[in-house]
Protein backbone atom coordinates (compact mmCIF):
# COMPACT_ATOMS: atom_id res chain seq x y z
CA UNK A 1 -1.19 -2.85 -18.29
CA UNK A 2 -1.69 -1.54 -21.48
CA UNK A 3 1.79 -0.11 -22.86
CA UNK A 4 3.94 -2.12 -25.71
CA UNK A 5 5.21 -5.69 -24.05
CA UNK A 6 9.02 -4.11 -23.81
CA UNK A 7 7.99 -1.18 -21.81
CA UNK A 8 5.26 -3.44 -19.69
CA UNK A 9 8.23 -5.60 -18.66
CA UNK A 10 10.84 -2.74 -17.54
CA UNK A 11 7.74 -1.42 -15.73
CA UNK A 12 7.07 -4.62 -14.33
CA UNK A 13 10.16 -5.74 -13.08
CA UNK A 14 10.51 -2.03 -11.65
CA UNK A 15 7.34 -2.64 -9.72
CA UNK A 16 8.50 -5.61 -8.27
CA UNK A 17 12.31 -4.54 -7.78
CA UNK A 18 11.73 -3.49 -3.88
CA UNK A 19 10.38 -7.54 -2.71
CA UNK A 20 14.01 -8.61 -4.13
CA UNK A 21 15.34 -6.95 -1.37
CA UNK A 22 15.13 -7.69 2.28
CA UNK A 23 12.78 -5.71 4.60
CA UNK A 24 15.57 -5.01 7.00
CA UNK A 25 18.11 -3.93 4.29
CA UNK A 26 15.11 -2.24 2.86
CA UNK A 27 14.67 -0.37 5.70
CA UNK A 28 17.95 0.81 6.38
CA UNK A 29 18.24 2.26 3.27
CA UNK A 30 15.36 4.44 4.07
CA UNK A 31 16.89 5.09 7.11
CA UNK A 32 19.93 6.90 5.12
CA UNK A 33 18.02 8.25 2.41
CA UNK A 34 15.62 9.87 4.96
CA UNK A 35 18.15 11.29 7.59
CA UNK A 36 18.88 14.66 7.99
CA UNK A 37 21.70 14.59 5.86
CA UNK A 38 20.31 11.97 3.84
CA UNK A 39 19.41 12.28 -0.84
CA UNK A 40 15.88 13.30 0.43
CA UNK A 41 16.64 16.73 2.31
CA UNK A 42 19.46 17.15 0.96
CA UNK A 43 17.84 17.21 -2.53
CA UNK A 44 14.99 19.33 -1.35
CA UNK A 45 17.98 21.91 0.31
CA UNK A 46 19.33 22.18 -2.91
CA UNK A 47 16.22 22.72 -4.88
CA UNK A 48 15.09 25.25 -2.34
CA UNK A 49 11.76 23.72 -1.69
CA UNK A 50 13.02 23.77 2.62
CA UNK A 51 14.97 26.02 4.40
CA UNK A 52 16.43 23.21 7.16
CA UNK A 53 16.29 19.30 7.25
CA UNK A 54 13.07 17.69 7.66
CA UNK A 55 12.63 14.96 10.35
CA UNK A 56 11.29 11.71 8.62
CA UNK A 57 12.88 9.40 10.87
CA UNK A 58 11.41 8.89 14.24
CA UNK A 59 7.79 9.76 13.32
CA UNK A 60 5.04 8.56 11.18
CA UNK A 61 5.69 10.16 8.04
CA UNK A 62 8.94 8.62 7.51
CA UNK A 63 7.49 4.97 8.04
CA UNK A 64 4.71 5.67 6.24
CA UNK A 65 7.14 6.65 2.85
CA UNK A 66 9.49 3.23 3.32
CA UNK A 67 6.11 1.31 3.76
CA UNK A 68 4.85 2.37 0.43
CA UNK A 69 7.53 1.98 -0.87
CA UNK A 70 7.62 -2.03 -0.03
CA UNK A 71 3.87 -2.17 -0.49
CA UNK A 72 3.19 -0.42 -3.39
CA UNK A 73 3.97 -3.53 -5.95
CA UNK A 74 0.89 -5.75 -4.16
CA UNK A 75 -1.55 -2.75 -4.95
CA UNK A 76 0.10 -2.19 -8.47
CA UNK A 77 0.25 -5.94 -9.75
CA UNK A 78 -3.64 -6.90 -9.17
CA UNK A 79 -5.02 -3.41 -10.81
CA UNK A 80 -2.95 -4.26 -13.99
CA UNK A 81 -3.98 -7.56 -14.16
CA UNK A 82 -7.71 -6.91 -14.15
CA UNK A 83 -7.26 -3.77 -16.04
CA UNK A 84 -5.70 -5.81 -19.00
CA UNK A 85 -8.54 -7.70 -19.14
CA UNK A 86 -11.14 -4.95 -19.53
CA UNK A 87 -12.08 -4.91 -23.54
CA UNK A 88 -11.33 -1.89 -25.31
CA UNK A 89 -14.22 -2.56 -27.41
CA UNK A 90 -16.31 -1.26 -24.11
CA UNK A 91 -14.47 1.94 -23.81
CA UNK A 92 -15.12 2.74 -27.73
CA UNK A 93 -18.32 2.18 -27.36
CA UNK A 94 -19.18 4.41 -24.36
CA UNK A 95 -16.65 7.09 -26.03
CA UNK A 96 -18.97 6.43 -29.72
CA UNK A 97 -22.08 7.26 -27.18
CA UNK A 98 -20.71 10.56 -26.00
CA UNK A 99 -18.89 9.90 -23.03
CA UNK A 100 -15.62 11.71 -22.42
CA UNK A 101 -12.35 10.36 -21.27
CA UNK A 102 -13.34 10.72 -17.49
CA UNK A 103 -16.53 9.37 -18.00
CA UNK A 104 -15.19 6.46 -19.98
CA UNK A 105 -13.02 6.37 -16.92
CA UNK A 106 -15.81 6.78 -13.76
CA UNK A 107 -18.25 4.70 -15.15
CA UNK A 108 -16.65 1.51 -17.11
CA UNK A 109 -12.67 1.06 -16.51
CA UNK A 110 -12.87 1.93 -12.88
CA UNK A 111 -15.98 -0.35 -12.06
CA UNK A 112 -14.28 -2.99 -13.98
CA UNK A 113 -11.38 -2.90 -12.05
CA UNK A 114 -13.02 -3.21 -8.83
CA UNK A 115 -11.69 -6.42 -8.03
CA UNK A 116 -8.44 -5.29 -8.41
CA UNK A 117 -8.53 -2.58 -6.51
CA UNK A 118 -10.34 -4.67 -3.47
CA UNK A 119 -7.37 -7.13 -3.86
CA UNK A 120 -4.61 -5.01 -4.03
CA UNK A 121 -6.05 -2.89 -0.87
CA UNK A 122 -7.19 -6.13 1.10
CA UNK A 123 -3.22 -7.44 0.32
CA UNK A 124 -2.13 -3.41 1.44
CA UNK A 125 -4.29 -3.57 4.23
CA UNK A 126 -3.06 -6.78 6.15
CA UNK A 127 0.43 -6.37 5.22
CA UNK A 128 0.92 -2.71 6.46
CA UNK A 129 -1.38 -3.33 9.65
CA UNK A 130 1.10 -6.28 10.45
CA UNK A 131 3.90 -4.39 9.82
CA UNK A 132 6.81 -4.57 12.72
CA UNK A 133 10.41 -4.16 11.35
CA UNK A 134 10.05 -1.06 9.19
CA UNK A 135 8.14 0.60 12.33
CA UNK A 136 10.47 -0.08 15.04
CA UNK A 137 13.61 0.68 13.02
CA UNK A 138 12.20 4.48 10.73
CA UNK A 139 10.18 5.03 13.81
CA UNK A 140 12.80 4.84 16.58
CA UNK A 141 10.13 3.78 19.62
CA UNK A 142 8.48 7.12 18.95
CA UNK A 143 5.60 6.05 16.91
CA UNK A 144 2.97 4.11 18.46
CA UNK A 145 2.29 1.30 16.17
CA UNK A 146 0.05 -1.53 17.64
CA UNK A 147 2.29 -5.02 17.12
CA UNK A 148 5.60 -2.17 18.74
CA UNK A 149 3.27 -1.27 21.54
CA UNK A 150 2.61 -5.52 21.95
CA UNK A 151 6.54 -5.95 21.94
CA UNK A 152 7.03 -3.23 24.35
CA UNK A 153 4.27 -4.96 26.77
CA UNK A 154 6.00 -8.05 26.62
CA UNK A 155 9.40 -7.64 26.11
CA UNK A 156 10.00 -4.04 28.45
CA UNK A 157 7.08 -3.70 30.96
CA UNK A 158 6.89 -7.71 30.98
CA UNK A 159 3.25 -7.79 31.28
CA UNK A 160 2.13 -10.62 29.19
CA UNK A 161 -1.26 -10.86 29.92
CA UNK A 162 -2.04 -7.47 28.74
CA UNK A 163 0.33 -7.77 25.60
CA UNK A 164 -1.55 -11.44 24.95
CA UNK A 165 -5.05 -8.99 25.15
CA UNK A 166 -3.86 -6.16 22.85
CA UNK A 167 -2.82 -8.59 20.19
CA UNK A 168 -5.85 -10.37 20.27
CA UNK A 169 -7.88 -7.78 20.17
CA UNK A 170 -5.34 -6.66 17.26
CA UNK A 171 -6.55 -10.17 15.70
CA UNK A 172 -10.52 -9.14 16.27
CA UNK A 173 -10.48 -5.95 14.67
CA UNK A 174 -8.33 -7.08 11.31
CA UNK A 175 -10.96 -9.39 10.86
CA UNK A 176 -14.02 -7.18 11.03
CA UNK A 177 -13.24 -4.54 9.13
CA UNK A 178 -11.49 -6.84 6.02
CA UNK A 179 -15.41 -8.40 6.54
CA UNK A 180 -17.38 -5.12 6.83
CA UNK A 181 -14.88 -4.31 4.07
CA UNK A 182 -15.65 -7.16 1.57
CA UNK A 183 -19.55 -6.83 2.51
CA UNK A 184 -19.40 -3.60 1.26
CA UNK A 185 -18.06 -4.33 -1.26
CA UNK A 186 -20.63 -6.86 -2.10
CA UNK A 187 -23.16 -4.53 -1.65
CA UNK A 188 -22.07 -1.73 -3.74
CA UNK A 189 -20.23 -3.96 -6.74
CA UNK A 190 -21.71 -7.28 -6.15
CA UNK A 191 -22.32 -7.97 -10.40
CA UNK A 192 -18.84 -7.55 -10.82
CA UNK A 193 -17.15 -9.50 -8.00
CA UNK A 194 -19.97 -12.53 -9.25
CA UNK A 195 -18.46 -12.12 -12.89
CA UNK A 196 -15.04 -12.19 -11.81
CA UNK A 197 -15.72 -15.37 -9.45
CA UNK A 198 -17.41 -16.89 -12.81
């Protein structure tokens, strides 16, 4: 946000370099790199850090690590737009007042960035909770994630009206909590999100 304009482009375009890929070729790179023969284990094998392979695939760890890895850019690219706009002029001032670099940190970047962050982890949010490829493909059927569970009650046990239910409800509970999440966030930062709006 903050570095020289060369090095803020390289980082930039290294951000962004997993969306120019597709999620399913995406995926089945993790696939490889997280097998038990795969860079990962054999790298930490080699460095000593395990003793045998490590099972990523087939269990929530491993779909966890390949969804960060896609996600990671829409949490990345709204905290470094709001943090370039913070003035430095603020941070000089609280440092000229005796605050230290965590201080300068707790109580003016990070509340400044607020909107930022509740972008970037609304964007997270809805795109990991609707997740279905990277799931069903690092997770093998073994994990139990809820649009996999909705595809296996329609498309295996073929009972629709209880798939139809489960995504709704799917539907119901995405909304409240990205509401109870934005009310708190009203309550708690609500002269900042007002600014920003401005």
């Amino acid at each position: 946000a903050r570095g020289h304009p060369l090095l803020s482009r390289i980082l930039t375009i290294a951000v962004i370099s997993p969306l120019l890929v597709g999620i399913v070729i995406r995926t089945y790179g993790w696939m490889v790199l997280l097998s038990g023969k795969g860079l990962v284990n054999q790298a930490l094998l080699a460095w000593g850090i395990i003793e045998r392979p490590i099972r990523f695939t087939g269990n929530d760890m491993g779909v966890i690590i390949s969804l960060l890895h896609v996600f990671y850019p829409f949490m990345v690219l709204p905290l470094a737009a709001v943090l370039q706009k913070i003035d430095r002029p603020l941070e000089e001032a609280a440092m000229v007042l005796g605050a230290n670099r965590f201080h300068v940190f707790w109580r003016v970047i990070f509340p400044l960035s607020i909107p930022g962050v509740a972008a970037g982890s609304m964007l997270v949010f809805l795109l990991t909770a609707s997740s279905f490829v990277t799931p069903r493909l690092i997770g093998k059927n073994l994990t139990k994630w809820l649009l996999n569970l909705v595809e296996e009650q329609i498309l295996i046990v073929f009972d629709w009206p209880f798939g139809a239910a489960m995504a709704t409800i799917f539907i119901g509970v995405v909304i409240l909590l990205v509401t109870l999440y934005h009310r708190f966030l009203e309550s708690k930062f609500a002269f900042i999100l007002k600014g920003e709006e401005r």
